[in-house]
Structure formats: C-alpha cells, structure tokens
Protein backbone atom coordinates (compact mmCIF):
# COMPACT_ATOMS: atom_id res chain seq x y z
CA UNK A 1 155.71 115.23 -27.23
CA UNK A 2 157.66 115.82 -24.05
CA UNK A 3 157.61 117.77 -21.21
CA UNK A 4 153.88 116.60 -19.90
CA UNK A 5 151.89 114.72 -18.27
CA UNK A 6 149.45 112.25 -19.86
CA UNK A 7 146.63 113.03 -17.26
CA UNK A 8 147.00 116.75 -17.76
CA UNK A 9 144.36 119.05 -18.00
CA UNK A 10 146.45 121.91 -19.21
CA UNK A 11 145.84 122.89 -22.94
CA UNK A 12 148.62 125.31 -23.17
CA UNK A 13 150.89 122.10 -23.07
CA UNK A 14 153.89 121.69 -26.13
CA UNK A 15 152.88 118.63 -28.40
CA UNK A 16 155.77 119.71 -30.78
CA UNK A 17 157.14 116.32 -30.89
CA UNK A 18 154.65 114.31 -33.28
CA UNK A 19 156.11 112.86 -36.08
CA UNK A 20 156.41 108.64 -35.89
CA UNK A 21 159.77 107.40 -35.77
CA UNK A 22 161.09 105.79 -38.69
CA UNK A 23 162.39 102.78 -37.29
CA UNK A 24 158.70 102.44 -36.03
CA UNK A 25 156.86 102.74 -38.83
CA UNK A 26 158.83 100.42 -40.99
CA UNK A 27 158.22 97.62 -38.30
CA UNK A 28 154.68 98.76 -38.70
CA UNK A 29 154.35 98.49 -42.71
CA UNK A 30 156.09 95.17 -43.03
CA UNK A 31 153.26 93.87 -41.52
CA UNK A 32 150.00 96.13 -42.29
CA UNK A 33 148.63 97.22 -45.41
CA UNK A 34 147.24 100.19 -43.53
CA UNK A 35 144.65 102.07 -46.28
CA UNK A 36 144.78 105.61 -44.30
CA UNK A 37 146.51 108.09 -41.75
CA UNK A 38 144.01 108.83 -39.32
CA UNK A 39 145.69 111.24 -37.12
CA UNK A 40 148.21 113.12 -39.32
CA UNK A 41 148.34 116.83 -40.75
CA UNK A 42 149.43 118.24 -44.35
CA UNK A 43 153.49 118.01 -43.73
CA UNK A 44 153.64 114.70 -41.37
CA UNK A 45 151.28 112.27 -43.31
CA UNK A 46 152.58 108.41 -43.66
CA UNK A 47 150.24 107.53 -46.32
CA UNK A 48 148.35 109.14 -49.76
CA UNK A 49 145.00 108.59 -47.64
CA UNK A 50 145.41 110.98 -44.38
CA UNK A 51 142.75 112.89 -42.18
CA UNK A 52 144.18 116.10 -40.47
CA UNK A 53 142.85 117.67 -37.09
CA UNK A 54 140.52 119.86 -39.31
CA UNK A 55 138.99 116.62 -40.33
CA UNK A 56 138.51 114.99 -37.03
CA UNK A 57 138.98 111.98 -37.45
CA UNK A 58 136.62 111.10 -35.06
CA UNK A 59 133.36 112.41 -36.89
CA UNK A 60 134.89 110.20 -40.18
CA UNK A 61 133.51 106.90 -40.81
CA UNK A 62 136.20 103.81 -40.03
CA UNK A 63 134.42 101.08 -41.11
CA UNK A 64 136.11 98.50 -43.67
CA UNK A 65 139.50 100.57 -43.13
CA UNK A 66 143.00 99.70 -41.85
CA UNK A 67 143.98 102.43 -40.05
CA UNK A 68 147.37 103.73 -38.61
CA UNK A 69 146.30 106.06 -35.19
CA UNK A 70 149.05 107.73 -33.75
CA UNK A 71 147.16 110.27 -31.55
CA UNK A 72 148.27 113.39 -29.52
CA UNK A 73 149.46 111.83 -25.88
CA UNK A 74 147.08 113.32 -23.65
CA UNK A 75 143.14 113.15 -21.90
CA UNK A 76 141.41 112.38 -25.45
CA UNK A 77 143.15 108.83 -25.82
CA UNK A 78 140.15 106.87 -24.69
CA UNK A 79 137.87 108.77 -27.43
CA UNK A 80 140.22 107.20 -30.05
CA UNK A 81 140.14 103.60 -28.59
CA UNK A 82 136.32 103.33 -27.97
CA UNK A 83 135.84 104.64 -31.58
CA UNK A 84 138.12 101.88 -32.72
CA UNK A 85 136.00 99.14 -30.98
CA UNK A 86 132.50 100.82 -32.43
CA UNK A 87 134.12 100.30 -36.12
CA UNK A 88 134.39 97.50 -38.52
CA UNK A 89 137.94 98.24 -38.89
CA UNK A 90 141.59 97.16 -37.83
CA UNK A 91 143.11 99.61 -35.89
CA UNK A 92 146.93 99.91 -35.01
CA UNK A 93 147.59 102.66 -32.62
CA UNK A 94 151.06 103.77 -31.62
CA UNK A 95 150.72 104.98 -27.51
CA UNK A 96 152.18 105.54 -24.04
CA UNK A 97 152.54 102.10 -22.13
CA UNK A 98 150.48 103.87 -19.53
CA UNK A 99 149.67 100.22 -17.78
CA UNK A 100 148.00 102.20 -14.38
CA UNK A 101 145.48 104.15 -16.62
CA UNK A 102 141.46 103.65 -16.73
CA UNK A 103 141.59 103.82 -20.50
CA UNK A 104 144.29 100.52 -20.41
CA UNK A 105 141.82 98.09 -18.16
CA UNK A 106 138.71 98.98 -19.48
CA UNK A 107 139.12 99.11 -23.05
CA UNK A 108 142.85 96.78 -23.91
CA UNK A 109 144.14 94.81 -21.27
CA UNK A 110 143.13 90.93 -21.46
CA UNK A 111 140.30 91.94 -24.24
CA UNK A 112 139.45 89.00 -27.07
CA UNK A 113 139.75 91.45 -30.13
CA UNK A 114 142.82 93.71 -28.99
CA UNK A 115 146.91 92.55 -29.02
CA UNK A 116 149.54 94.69 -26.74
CA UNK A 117 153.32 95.08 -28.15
CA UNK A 118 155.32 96.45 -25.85
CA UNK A 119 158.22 98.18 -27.88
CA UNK A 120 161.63 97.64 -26.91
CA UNK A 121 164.19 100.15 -25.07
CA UNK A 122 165.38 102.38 -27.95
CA UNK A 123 169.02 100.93 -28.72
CA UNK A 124 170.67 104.70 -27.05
CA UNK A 125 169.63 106.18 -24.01
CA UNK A 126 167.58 108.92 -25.47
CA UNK A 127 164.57 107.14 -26.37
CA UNK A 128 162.56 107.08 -29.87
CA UNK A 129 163.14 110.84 -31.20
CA UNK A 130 159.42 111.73 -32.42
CA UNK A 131 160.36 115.20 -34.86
CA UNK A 132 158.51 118.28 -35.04
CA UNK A 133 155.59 118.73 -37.97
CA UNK A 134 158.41 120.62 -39.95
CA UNK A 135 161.11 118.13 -39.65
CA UNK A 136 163.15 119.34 -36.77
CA UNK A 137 164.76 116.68 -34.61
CA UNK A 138 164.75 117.05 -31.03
CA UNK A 139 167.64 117.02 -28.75
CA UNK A 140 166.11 114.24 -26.27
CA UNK A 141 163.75 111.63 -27.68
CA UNK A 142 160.35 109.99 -26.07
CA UNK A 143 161.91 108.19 -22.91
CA UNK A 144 158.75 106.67 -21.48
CA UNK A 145 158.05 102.92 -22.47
CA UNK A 146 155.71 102.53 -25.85
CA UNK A 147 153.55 100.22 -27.25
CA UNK A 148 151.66 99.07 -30.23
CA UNK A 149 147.73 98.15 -29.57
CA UNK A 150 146.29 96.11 -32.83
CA UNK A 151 142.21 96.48 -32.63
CA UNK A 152 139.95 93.93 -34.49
CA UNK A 153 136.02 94.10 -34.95
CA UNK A 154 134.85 90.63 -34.57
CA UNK A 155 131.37 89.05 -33.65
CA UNK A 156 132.56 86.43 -31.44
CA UNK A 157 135.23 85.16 -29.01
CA UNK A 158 138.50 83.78 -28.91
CA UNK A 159 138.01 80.15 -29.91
CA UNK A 160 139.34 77.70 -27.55
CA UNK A 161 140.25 74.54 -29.85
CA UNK A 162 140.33 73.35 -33.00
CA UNK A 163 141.14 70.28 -35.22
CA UNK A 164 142.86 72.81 -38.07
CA UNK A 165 142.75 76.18 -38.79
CA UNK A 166 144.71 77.68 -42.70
CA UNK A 167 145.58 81.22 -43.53
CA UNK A 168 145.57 83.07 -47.07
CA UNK A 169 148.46 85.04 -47.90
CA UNK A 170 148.81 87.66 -50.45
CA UNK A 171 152.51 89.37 -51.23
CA UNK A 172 153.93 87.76 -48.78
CA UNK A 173 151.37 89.02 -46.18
CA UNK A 174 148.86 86.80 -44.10
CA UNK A 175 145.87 88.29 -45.18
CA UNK A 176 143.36 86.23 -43.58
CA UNK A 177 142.97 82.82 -41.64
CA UNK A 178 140.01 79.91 -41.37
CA UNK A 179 139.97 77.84 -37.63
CA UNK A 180 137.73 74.67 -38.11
CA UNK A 181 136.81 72.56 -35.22
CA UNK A 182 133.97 70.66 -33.88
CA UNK A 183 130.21 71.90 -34.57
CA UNK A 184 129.15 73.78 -31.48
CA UNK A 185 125.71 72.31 -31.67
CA UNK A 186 126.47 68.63 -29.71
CA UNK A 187 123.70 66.47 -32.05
CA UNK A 188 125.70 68.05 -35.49
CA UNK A 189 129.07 66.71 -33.81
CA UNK A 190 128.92 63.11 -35.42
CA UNK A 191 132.97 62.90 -36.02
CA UNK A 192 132.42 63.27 -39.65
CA UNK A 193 131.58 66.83 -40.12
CA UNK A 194 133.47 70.27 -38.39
CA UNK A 195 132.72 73.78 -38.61
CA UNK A 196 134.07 76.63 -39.80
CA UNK A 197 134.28 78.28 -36.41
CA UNK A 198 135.81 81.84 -37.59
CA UNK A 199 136.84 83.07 -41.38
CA UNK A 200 138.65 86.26 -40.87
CA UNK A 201 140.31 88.60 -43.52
CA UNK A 202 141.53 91.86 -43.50
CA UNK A 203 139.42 94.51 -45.07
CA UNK A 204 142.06 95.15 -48.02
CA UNK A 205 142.49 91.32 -48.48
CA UNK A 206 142.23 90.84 -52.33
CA UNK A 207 138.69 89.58 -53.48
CA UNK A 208 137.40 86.28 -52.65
CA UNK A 209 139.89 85.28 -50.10
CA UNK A 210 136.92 84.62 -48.14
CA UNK A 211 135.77 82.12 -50.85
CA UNK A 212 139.03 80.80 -50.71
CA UNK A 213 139.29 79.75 -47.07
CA UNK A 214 135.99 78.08 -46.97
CA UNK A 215 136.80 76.03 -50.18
CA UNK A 216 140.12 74.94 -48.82
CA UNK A 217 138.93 73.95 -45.40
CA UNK A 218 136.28 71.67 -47.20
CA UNK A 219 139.30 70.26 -49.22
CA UNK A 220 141.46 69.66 -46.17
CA UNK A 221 138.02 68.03 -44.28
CA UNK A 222 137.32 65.65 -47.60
CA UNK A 223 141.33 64.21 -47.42
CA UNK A 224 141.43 63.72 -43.44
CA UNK A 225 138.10 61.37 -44.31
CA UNK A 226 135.15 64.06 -43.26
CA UNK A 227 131.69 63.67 -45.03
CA UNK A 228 130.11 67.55 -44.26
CA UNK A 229 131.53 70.69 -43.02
CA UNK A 230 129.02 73.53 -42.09
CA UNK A 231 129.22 77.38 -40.35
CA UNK A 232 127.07 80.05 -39.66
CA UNK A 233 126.62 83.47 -41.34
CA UNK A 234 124.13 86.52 -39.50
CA UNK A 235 120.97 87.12 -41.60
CA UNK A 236 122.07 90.46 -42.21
CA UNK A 237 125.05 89.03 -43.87
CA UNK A 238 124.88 88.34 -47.43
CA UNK A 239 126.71 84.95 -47.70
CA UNK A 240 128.31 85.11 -51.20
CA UNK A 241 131.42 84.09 -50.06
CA UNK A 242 129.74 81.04 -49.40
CA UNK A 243 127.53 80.68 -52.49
CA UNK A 244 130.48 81.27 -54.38
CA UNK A 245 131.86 78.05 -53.52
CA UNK A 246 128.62 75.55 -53.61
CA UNK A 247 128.02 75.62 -50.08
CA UNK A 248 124.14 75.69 -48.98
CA UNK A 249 121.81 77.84 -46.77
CA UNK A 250 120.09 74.81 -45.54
CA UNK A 251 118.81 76.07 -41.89
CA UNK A 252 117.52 79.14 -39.99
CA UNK A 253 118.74 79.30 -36.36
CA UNK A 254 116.13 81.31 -34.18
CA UNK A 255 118.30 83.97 -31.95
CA UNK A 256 118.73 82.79 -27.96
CA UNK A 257 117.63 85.04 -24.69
CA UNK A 258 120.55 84.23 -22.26
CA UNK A 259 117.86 82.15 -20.24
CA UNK A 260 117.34 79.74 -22.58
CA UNK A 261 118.38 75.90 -21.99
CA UNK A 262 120.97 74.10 -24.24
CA UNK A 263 123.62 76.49 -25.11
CA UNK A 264 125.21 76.14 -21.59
CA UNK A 265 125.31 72.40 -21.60
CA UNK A 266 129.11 72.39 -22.50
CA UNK A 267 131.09 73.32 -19.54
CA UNK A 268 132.43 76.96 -19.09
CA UNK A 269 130.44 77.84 -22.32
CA UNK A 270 130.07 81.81 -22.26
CA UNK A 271 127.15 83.96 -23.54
CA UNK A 272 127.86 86.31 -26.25
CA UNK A 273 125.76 88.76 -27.81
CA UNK A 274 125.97 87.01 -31.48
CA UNK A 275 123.79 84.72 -30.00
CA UNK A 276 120.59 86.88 -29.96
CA UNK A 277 120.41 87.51 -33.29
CA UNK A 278 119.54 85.27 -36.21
CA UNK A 279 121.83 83.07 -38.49
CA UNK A 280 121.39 81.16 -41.43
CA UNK A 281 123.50 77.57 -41.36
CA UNK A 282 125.33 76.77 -44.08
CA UNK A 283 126.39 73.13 -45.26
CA UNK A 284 128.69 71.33 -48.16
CA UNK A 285 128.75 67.86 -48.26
CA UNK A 286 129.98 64.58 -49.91
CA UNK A 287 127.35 63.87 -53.21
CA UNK A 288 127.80 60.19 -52.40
C-alpha cells in the first residue's frame, strides 16, 4: 500500500501492498480471540473464518463477532468504522494514524466505546513491510505512523467510580470484567447494597461467564459486610445470566424523556439514550 494518498480519489491507484505484518498480528492474537477475517481474500486470510471483497464485508452481518479489519487505505475507511459502531461486535482495525482526518474526530478520538494504539517506529528505517497477496516482499515498507483502533458495542458510558470491579479469565485471556459501585438511584444507596454498574464479556467468552461475574460480585459484597446487591437488564434482554444465579426481577423501571426531574440531581450526571427505554431491576439479597 504505498505510493498514495489516503484522501485520493483516483481508483487506478496500486494497493499491492496488503498483507498484515507478522510482527503485527502476533501482538494482535496474544490478546484477541478474533472469530473472523473481515477484510481478507483467498491467498492472504489470517483466520479459517474470512470474507473476501466478493463478499463485502459490509453487506455481512457483524453482530456477536470479534473481528480483525484491516481495510484497503483509502476514501472508504469511514464506511468500515461506522459499520463497526452499528454492530454488536468487537472490532480491531489495523489503520493509518491519520490524526487530521474527519473520519478520526467524528467517529474515534475521545469516544467511550473506542481505544487508540499508536504502534511504535518499526525497529529499521523502512517501516512495517505489508507483502503483496502472493507473498512478494516489498523493497520499502509502510513508513507512515500506524495504529490499532479496538471498537466495543456497549449501552452505556464510561463509569466514573466504583467500590470494586473483577474480571473472568479464560486461557490465560481476560475474557470479561464486572465494575460494582454505588446504586445510581440515591434512595437504593443505603451503604449496604451496590450495583452491578456494567458486566461485560466478549462475544466468544466461554458460557456463563456472565453468570459468573454476577455470582462473584455478590460473594465479594456478602464478605466486605453488604446485605443486597442489585443491576439493571433492558426488557428486551432475556436475563438468564441472572436467573441462573438466584438473583430476582423484582421491579420495572418506566423509560425517562430527557425532561424529566430526578435523574440530573447528581452533579455532572449525563443523559444517555439507555435511559428511554425500559429495564427490569434485578436484586439478591441476604435470607436473614
């Protein structure tokens, strides 16, 4: 991928260059269990599970996937990214550290669900050699500045604080993580009971590590002295992880317009959209 420029409109351009770097994508699998290949072709695939550019991945479905995107470098970029943040997915996309773009400040820079890596300087002075789709190194590798952008779907925000927060891992892998804090609703916040303020797991976490996390963090609560710990699941969400572990639907919480009183009683307390829509509260508590 050399000799061009990122904005270019010129389709005649060379993209011979396309193939990841090793030394890349070994720093990539030690930490991803990535499930498929989304930008790849018959000779240059990474994994078993590929799409080529006759598939488009694009028009494929992303959801519940944890995707490797190493895209061509030129105008589509942004089409990749916003299809990223429409999916249920985690997305790790190899790209230009094009820091001046439109693409890097609307969609990645200081966003809750996305991480920049910047890469480091290639240890020689020819940059990360990307070879051709049959295997041909180039003379000069990829001199301009890289980086890795990690992509997670998630309902809410960053949380600000919390009194502990666990992680699940699996092979040596974190595979997903638990932060439990204070309940956000003040008159719940009694010193004796926390919430489960975010369970997250990757999508190809083993099954019931969700179950896992919530049973844990009530185990933790119960030994630092707590009495109840609680959290909230969307109605369209089934809640088995939950049931699976004795904890209780025991309240319906009506969705909120963005006029309504209460919520903003704590100071710099932000709206998000997960507050519109309705949630089911669910509780496990001390029998005595």
């Amino acid at each position: 991928m050399t000799g061009f420029s990122i904005t270019s409109k010129n389709k005649k351009l060379d993209m011979k260059w396309i193939r990841t770097p090793k030394v890349i994508w070994e720093q990539l699998t030690n930490e991803f269990n990535f499930t498929i290949d989304a930008c790849s072709s018959n000779k240059n695939h990474l994994l078993p599970r590929y799409w080529t550019k006759e598939d488009d991945c694009l028009k494929q479905n992303w959801d519940n996937e944890t995707l490797y995107v190493h895209p061509m470098y030129d105008i589509n970029i942004p089409k990749f990214i916003k299809k990223a943040l429409n999916s249920k997915c985690l997305s790790v996309f190899l790209l230009p550290a094009s820091t001046n773009s439109s693409y890097f400040h609307d969609y990645l820079y200081n966003k809750d669900n996305v991480e920049i890596r910047f890469l480091p300087r290639a240890k020689t002075n020819f940059g990360y050699k990307f070879f051709s789709d049959d295997n041909e190194e180039p003379k000069c590798g990829y001199l301009r500045p890289l980086m890795f952008i990690t992509q997670h779907h998630r309902h809410n925000k960053r949380v600000v604080g919390c009194k502990f927060s666990i992680g699940a891992e699996y092979n040596n892998k974190l595979v997903g993580v638990a932060v439990v804090g204070r309940p956000i609703t003040m008159r719940l916040d009694d010193m004796f009971t926390v919430e489960v303020l975010r369970c997250c797991v990757l999508e190809n976490a083993p099954k019931n590590t969700c179950s896992f996390l919530y049973g844990r963090s009530w185990r933790i609560w119960q030994q630092m002295g707590g009495k109840k710990i609680l959290t909230y699941t969307l109605a369209r969400e089934s809640g088995s992880s939950l049931k699976a572990v004795g904890w209780k639907n025991v309240h319906t919480t009506k969705p909120l317009s963005k006029n309504a009183k209460g919520w903003r009683a704590r100071p710099n307390r932000a709206w998000q959209d997960v507050y519109s829509e309705l949630k089911y509260r669910w509780e496990k508590k001390n029998e005595h």
